[in-house]
Protein backbone atom coordinates (compact mmCIF):
# COMPACT_ATOMS: atom_id res chain seq x y z
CA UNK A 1 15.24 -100.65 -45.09
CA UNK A 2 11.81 -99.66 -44.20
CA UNK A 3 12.09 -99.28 -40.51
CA UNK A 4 11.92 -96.18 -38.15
CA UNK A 5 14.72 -94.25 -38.04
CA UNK A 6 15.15 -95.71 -34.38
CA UNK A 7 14.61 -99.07 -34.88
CA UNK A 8 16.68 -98.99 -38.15
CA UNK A 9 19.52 -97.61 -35.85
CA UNK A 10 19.15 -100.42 -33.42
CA UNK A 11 19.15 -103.21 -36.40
CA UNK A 12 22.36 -101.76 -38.34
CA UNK A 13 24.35 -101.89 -35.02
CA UNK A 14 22.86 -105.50 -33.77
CA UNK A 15 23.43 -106.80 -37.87
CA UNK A 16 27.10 -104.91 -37.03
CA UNK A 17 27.66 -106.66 -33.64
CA UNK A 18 25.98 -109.94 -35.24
CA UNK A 19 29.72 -109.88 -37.43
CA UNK A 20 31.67 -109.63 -35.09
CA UNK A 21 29.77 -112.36 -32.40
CA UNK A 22 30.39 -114.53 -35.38
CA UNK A 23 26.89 -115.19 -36.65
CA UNK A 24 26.36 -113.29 -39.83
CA UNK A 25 25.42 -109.71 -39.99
CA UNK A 26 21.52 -110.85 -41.87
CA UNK A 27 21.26 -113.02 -39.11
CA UNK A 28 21.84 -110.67 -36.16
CA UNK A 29 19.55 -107.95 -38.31
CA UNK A 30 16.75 -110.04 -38.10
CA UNK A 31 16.81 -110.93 -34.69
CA UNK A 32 17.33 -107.31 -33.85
CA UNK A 33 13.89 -106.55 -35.83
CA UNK A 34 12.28 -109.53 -33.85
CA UNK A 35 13.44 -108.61 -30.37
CA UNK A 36 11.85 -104.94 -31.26
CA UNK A 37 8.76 -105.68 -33.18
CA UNK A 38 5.13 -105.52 -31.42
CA UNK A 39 4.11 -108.30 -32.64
CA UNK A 40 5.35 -111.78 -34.65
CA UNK A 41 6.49 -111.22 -38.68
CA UNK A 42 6.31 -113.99 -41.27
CA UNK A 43 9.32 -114.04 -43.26
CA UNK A 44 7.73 -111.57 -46.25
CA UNK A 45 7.37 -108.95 -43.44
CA UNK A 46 10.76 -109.16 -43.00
CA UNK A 47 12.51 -109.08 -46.32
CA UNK A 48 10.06 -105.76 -46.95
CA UNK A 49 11.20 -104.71 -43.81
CA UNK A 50 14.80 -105.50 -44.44
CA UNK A 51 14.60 -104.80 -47.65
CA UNK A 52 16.80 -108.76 -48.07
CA UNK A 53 15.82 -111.67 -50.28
CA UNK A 54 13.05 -113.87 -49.13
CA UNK A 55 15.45 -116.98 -49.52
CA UNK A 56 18.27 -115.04 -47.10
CA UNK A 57 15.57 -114.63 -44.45
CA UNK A 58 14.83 -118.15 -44.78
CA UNK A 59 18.18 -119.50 -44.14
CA UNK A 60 18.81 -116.67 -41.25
CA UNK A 61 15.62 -117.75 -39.46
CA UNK A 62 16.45 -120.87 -39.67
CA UNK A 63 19.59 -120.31 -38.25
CA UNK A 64 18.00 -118.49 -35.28
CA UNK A 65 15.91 -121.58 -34.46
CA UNK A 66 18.89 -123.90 -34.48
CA UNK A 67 20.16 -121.63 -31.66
CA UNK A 68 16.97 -121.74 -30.08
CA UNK A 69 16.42 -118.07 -30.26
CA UNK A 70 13.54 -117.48 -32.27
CA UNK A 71 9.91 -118.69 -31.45
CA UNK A 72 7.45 -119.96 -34.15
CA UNK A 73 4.12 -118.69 -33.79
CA UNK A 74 0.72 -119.53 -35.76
CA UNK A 75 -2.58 -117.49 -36.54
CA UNK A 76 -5.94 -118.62 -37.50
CA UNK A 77 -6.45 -118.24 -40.50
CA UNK A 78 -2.82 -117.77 -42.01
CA UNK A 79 -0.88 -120.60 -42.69
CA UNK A 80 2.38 -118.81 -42.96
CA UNK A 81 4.83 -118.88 -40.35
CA UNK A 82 5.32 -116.09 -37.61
CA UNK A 83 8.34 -115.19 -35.45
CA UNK A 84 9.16 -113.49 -32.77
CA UNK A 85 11.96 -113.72 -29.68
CA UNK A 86 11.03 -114.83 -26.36
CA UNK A 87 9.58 -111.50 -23.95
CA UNK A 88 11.89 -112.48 -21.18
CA UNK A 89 15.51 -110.83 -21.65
CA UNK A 90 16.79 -112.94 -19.11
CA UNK A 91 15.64 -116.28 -21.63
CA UNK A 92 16.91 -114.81 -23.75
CA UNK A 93 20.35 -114.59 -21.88
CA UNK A 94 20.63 -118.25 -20.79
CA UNK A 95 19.59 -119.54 -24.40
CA UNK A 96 22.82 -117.48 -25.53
CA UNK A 97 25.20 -118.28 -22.68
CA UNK A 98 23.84 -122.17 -23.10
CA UNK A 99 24.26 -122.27 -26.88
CA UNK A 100 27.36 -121.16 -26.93
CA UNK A 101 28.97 -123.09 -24.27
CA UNK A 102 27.91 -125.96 -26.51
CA UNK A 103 29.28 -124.71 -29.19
CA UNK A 104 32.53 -123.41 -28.52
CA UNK A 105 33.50 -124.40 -24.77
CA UNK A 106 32.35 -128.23 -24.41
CA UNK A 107 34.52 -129.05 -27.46
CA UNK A 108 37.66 -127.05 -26.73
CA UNK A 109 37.15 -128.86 -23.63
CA UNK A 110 37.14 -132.39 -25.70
CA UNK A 111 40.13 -131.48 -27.42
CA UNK A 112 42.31 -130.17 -24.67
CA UNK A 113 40.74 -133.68 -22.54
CA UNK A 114 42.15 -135.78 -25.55
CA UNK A 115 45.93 -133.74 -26.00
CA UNK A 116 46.28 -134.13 -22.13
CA UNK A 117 45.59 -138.04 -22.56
CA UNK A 118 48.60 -138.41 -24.79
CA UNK A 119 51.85 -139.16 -23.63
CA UNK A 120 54.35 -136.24 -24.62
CA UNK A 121 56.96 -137.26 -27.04
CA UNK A 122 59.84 -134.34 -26.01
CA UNK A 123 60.20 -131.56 -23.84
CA UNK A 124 58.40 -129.14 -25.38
CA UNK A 125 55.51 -131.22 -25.85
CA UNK A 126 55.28 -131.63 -21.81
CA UNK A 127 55.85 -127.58 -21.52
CA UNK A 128 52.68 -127.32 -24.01
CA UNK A 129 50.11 -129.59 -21.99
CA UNK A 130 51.13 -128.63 -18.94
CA UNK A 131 49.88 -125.00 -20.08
CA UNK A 132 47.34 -126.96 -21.69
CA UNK A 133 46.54 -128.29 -17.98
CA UNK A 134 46.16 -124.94 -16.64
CA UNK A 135 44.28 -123.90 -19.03
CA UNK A 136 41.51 -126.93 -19.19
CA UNK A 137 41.38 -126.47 -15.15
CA UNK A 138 40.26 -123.06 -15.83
CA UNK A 139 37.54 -123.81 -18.33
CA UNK A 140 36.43 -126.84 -16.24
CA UNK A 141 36.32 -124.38 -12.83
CA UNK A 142 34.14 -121.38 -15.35
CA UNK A 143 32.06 -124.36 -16.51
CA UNK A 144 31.34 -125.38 -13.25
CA UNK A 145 30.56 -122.03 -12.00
CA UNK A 146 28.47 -121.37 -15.20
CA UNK A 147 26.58 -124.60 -13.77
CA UNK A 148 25.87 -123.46 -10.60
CA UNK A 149 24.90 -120.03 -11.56
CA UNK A 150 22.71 -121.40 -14.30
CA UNK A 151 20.12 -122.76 -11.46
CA UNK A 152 19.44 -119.37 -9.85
CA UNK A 153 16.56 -118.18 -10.39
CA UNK A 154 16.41 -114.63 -12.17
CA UNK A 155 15.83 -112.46 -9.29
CA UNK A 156 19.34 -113.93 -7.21
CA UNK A 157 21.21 -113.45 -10.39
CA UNK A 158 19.91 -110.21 -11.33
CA UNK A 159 21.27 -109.39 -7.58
CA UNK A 160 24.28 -111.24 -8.11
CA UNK A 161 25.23 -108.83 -11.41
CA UNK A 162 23.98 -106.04 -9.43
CA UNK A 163 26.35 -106.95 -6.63
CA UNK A 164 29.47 -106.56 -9.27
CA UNK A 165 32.93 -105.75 -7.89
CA UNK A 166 31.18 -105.58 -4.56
CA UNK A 167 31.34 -109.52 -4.32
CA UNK A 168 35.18 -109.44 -3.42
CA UNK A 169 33.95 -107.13 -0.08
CA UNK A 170 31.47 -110.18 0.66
CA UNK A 171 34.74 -112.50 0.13
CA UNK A 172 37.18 -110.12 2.37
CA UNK A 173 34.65 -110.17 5.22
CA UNK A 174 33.97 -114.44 4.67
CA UNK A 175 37.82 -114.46 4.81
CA UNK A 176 38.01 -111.98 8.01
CA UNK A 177 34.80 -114.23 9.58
CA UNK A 178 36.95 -117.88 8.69
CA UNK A 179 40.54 -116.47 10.29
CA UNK A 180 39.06 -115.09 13.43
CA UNK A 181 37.29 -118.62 14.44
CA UNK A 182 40.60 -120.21 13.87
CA UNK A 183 42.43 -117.79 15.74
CA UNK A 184 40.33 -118.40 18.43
CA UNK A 185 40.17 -122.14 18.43
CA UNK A 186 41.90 -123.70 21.40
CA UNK A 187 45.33 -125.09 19.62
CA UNK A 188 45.77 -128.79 21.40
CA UNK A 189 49.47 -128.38 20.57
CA UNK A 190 49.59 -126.08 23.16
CA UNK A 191 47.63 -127.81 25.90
CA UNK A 192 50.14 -129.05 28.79
């Protein structure tokens, strides 16, 4: 690689990570150099900088655009392409969270929607989607969460991480709040 010794470190670990998100490790390399670089590369920059074949790059970028996590940018002047990532970590965070929702939890969700359609043909089948049941109520209840926290704009949810385990002490008090006005609603039961 021709990189920094800092940046280099940053790329080897992202290309490392990259593996083990399940994109390959080129791919995750090159977004790493992206996400770091000053300014947008064209896809020689990058195999010098990589030190990876032009036609790798190719198919990684591509790759990166079909996730929507790359941008394409033009100069006067050149007519080769230039990449870079979006500036705005938080972008950059929703593009990721969105992407892969479509890719891995919308058709789990299709599948398990389809199993729980059938009609169960023995005992064990019922055991299975009934655990199947549980377990598509608790992907639809994340997905709908994942909806509603998708609107916020980046300030709330910045809070909301920032809030972490704190959340459950905004619950507890909600929960004190709720059982003290119906302990002191007048019970007509007990009217005479």
């Amino acid at each position: 690689m021709n990189l920094p010794p800092l940046v280099q470190s940053f790329v080897l670990h992202f290309g490392e990570m990259g593996s083990r998100w399940g994109i390959n490790r080129t791919v995750g390399q090159i977004y790493a150099l992206l996400y770091v670089s000053p300014s947008p590369l064209c896809a020689e920059e990058i195999a010098d900088s990589l030190g990876i074949s032009r036609s790798n790059v190719s198919m990684s970028l591509r790759e990166l655009q079909t996730w929507n996590l790359v941008l394409l940018k033009h100069r006067p002047d050149d007519r080769r392409d230039f990449f870079t990532t979006p500036d705005d970590v938080w972008l950059i965070l929703r593009t990721l969270a969105e992407e892969r929702k479509k890719r891995e939890v919308d058709p789990t969700l299709s599948v398990l929607r389809e199993i729980l359609m059938q009609r169960p043909a023995s005992e064990a089948e019922r055991h299975a989607q009934e655990r199947m049941s549980e377990m598509h109520t608790l992907i639809e209840q994340l997905t709908h969460w994942y909806e509603d926290v998708k609107q916020l704009e980046t300030e709330r949810l910045a809070t909301l991480l920032s809030l972490g385990a704190k959340v459950t002490k905004l619950l507890e008090a909600k929960d004190r709040v709720v059982s003290l006005g119906r302990s002191r609603r007048p019970n007509p039961a007990n009217k005479s």
